[in-house]
C-alpha atoms as a PDB file:
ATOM      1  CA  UNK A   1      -9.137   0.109  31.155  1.00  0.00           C
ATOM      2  CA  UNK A   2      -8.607  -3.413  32.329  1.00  0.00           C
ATOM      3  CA  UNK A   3     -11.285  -4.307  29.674  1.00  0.00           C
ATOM      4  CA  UNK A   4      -9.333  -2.667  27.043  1.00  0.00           C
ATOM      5  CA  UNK A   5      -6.085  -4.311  28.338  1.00  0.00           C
ATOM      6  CA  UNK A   6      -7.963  -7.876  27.658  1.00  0.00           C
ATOM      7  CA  UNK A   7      -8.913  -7.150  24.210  1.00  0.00           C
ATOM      8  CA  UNK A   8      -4.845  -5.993  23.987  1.00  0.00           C
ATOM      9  CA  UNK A   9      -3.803  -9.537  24.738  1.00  0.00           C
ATOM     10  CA  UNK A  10      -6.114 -11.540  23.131  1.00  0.00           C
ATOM     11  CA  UNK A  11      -5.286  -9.382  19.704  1.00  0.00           C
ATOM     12  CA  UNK A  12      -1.732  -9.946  20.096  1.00  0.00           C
ATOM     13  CA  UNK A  13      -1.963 -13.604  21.100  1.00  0.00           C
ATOM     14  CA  UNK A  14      -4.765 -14.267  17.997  1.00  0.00           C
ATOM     15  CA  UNK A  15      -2.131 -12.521  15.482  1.00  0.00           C
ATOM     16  CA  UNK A  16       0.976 -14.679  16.713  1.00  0.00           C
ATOM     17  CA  UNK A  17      -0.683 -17.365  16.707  1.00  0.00           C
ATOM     18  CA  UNK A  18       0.332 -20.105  13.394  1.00  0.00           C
ATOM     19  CA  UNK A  19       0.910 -23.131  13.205  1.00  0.00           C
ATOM     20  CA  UNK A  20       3.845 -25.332  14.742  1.00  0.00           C
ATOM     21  CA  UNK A  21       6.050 -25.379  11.755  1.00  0.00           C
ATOM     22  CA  UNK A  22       5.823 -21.622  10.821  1.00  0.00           C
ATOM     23  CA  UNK A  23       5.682 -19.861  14.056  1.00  0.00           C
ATOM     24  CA  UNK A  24       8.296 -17.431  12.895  1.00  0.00           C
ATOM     25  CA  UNK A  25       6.644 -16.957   9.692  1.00  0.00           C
ATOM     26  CA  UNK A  26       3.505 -15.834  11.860  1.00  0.00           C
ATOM     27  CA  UNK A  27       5.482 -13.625  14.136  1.00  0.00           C
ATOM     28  CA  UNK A  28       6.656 -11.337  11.012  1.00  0.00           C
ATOM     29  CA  UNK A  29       3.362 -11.422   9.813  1.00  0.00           C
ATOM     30  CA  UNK A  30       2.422  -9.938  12.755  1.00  0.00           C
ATOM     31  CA  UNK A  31       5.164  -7.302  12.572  1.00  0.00           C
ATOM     32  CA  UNK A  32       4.382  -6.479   9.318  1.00  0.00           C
ATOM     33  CA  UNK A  33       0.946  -5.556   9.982  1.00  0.00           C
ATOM     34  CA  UNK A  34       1.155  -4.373  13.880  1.00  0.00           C
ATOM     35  CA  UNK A  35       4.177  -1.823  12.955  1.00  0.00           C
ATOM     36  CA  UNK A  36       1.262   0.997  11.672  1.00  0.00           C
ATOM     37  CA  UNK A  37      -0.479   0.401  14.496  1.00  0.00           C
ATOM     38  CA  UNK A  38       0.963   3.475  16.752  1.00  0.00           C
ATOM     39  CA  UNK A  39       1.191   5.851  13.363  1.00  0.00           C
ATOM     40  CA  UNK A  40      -2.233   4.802  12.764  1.00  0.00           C
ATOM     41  CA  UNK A  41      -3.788   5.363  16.393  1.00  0.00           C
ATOM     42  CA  UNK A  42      -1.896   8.790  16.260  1.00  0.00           C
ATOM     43  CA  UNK A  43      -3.286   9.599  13.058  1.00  0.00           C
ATOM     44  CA  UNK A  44      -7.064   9.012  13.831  1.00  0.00           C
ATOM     45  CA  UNK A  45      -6.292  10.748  17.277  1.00  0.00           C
ATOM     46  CA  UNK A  46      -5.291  13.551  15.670  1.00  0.00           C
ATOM     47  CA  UNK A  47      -8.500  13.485  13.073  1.00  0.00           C
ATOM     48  CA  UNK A  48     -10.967  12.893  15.730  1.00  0.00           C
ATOM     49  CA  UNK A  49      -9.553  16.113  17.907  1.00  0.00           C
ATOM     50  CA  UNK A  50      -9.404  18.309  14.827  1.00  0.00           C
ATOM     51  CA  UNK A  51      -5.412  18.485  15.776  1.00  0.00           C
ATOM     52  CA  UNK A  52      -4.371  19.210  12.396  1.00  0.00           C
ATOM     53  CA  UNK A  53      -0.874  20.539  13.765  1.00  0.00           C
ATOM     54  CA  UNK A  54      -0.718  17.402  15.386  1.00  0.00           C
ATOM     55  CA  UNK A  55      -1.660  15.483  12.123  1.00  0.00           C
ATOM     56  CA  UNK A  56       1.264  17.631   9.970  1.00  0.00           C
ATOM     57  CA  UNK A  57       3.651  16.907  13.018  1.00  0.00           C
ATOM     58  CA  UNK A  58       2.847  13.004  12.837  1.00  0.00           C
ATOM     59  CA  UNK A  59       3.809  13.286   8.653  1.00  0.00           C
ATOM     60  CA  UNK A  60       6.533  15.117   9.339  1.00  0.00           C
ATOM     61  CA  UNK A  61       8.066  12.547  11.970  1.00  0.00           C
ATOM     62  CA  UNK A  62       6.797   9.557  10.603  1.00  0.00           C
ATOM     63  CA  UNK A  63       9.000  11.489   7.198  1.00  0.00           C
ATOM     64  CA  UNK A  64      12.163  11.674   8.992  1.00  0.00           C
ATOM     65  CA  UNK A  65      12.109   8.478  10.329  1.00  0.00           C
ATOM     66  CA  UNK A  66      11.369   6.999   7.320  1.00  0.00           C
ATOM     67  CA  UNK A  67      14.340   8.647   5.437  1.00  0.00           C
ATOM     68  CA  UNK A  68      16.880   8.330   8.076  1.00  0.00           C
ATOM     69  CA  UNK A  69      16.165   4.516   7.841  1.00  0.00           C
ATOM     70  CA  UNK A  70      16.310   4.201   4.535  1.00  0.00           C
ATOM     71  CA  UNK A  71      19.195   6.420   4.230  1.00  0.00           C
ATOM     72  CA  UNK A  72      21.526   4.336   6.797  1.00  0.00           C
ATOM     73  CA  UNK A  73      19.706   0.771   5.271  1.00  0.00           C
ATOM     74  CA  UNK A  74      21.370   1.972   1.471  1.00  0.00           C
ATOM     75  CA  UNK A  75      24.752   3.181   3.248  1.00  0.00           C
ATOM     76  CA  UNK A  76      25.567   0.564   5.460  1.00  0.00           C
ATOM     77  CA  UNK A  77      24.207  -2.391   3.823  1.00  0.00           C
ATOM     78  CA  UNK A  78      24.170  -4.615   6.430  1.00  0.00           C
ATOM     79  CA  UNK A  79      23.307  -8.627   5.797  1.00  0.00           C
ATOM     80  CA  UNK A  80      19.766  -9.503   7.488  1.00  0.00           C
ATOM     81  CA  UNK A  81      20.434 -12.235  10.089  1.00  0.00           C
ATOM     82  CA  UNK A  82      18.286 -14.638   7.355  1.00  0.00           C
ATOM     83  CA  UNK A  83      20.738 -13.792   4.543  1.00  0.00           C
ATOM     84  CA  UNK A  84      17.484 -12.723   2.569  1.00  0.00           C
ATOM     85  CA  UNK A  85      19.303  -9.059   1.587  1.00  0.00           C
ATOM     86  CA  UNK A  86      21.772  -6.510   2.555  1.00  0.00           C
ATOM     87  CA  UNK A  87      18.986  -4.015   4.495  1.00  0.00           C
ATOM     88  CA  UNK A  88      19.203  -4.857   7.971  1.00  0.00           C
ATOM     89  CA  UNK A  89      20.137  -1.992   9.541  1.00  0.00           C
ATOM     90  CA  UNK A  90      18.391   0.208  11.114  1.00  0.00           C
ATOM     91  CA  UNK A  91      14.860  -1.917  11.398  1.00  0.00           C
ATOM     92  CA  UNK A  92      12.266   0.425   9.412  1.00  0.00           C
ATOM     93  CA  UNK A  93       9.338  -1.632  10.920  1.00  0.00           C
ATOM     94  CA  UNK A  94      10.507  -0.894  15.163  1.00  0.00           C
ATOM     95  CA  UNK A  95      11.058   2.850  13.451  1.00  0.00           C
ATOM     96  CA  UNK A  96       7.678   3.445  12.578  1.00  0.00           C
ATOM     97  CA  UNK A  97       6.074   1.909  15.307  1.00  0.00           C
ATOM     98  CA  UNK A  98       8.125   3.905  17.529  1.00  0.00           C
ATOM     99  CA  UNK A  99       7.796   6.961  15.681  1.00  0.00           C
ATOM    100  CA  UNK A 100       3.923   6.434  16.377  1.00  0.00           C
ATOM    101  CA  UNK A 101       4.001   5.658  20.065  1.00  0.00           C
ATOM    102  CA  UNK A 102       6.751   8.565  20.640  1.00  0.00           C
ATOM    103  CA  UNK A 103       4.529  10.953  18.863  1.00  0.00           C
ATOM    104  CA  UNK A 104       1.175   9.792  20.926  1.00  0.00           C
ATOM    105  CA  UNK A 105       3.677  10.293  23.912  1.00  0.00           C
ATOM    106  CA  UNK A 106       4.901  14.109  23.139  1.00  0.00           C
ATOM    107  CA  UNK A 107       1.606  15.110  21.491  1.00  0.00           C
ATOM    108  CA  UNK A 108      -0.897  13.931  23.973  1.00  0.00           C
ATOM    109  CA  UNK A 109       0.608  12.148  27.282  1.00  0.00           C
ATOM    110  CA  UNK A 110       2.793   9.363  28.310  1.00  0.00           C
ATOM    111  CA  UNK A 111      -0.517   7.563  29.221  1.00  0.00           C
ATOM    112  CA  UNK A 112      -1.754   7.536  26.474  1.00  0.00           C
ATOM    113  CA  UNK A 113       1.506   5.865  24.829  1.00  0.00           C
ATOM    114  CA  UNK A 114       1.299   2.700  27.078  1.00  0.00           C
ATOM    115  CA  UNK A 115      -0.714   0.446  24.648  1.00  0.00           C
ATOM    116  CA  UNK A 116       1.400   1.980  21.525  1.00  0.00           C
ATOM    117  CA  UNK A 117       4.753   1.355  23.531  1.00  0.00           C
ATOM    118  CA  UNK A 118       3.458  -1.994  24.138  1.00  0.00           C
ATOM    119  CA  UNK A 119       3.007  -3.126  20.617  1.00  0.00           C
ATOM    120  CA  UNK A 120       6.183  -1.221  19.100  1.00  0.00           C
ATOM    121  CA  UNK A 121       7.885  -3.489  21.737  1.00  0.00           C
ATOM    122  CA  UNK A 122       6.773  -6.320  20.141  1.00  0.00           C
ATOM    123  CA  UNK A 123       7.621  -5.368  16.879  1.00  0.00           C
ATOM    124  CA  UNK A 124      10.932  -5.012  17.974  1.00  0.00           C
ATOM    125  CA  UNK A 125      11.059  -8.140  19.497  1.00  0.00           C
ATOM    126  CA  UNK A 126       9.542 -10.408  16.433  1.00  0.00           C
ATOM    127  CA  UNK A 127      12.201  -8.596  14.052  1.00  0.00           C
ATOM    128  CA  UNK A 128      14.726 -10.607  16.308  1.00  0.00           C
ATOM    129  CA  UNK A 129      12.275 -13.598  16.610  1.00  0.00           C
ATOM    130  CA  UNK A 130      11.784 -14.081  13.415  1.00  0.00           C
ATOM    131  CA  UNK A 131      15.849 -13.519  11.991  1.00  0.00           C
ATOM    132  CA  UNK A 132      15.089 -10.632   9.993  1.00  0.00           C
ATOM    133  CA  UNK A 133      17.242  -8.582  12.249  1.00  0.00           C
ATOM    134  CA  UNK A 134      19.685  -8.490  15.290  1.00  0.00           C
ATOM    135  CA  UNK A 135      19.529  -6.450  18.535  1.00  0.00           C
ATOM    136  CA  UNK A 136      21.318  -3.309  17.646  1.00  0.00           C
ATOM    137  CA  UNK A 137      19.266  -2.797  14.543  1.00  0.00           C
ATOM    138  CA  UNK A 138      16.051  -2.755  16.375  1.00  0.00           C
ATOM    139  CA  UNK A 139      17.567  -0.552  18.884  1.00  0.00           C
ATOM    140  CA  UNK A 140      18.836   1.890  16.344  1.00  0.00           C
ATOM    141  CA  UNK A 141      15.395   1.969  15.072  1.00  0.00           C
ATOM    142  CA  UNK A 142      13.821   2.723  18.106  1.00  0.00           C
ATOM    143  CA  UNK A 143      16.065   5.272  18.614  1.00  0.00           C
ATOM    144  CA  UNK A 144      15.305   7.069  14.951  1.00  0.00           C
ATOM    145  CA  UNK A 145      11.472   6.742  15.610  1.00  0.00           C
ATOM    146  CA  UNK A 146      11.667   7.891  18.694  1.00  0.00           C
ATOM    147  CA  UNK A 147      14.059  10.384  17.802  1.00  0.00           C
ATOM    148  CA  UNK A 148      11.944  11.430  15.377  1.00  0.00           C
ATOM    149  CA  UNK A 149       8.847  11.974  16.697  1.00  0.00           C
ATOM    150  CA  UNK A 150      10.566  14.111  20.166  1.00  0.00           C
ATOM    151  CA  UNK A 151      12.133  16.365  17.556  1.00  0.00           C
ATOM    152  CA  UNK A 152       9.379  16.711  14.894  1.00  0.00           C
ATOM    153  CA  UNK A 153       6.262  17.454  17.508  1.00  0.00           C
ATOM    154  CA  UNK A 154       5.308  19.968  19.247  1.00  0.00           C
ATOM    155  CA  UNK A 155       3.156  19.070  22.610  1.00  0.00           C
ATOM    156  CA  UNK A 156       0.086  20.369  23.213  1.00  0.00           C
ATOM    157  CA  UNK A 157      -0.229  24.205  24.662  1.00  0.00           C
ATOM    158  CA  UNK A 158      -2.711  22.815  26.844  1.00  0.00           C
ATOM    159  CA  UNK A 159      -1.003  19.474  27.903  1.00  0.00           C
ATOM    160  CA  UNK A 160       0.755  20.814  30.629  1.00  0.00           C
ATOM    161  CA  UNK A 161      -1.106  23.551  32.836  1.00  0.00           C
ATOM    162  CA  UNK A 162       1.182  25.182  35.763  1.00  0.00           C
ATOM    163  CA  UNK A 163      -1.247  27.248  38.678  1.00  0.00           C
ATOM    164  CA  UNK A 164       0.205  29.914  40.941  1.00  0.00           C
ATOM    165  CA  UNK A 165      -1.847  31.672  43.107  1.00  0.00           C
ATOM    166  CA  UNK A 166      -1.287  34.108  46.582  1.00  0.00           C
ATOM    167  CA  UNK A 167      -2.725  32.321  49.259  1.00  0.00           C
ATOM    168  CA  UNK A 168      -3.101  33.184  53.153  1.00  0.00           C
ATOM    169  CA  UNK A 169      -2.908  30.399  55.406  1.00  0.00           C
ATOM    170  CA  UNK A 170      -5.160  30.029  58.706  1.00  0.00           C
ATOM    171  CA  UNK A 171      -1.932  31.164  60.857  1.00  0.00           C
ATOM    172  CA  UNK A 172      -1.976  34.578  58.935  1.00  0.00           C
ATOM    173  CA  UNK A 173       1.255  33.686  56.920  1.00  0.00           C
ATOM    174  CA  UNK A 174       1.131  34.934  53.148  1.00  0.00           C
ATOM    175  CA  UNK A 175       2.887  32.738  50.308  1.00  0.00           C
ATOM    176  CA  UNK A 176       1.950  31.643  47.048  1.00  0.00           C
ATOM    177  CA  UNK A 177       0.114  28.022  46.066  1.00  0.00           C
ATOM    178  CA  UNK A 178       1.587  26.017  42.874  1.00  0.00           C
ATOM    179  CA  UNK A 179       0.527  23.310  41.233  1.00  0.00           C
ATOM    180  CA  UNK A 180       1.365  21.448  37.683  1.00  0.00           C
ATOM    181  CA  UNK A 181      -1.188  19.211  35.472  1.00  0.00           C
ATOM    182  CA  UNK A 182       0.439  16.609  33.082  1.00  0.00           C
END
């Protein structure tokens, strides 16, 4: 895990990295590439467990949250903080990547979300960094991935297991043992 972490780090540091005089230039880069990262890993999870209601759950999410975005971006036209357009709000790129890491999250375990959490962060953050949008679109964004993905998926029946059983305890006393796996 730790191992794992370390790769984490030095992938994110290696992709932000530019030089001096286009270090914001390097951070969208990043964002433009890193934002499929959660969709992706929930994608291939779902592949590589044969979870193909998982995999129509993910395309149905990732859907949603693509045309809610969109949707609000062509309504409210909203002037990018780098006066490059009018589609600032909400951010599509924090939607997706939340969308991804919110599905992981629902489908499989928050666990499992940590890394994809991690990186959607990011993305959110280097849409601010690099003036291609302001706090409350990211934040709306989030909120529409996330949104999303809680609505749109289904957990898994066996995710969460809840065990009751009659016991008897040394002392003669009868009752009833319960337990819940997440």
């Amino acid at each position: 895990m730790l191992k794992n972490l370390l790769y984490f780090i030095v992938l994110i540091y290696s992709l932000v990295q530019g030089t001096k005089a286009q270090p914001r230039e390097s951070v969208k880069t990043s964002t433009d590439i890193l934002m499929f990262a959660a969709p992706a890993a929930g994608f291939i999870s779902t592949l590589a467990l044969k979870d193909y209601k998982g995999t129509r759950a993910l395309i149905s999410s990732g859907a949603t949250s693509i045309a809610a975005t969109y949707i609000l971006k062509y309504a409210i036209k909203k002037e990018r903080p780098d006066h490059s357009d009018t589609h600032s709000f909400p951010s599509n790129h924090t939607a997706i990547s939340f969308q991804g890491a919110s599905f992981i999250a629902k489908r499989y375990g928050w666990k499992y979300s940590i890394p994809a959490y991690l990186i959607s962060g990011y993305v959110g953050w280097g849409r601010i960094y690099s003036k291609r949008h302001e706090t409350w679109d990211v934040i709306a964004g989030a909120a529409i991935g996330m949104g999303s993905a809680l609505i749109c998926t289904p957990p898994l029946s066996n995710n969460v297991k809840l065990n009751i059983a009659p016991t008897v305890m040394p002392n003669g006393s009868i009752g009833f043992y319960s337990s819940i796996n997440f």
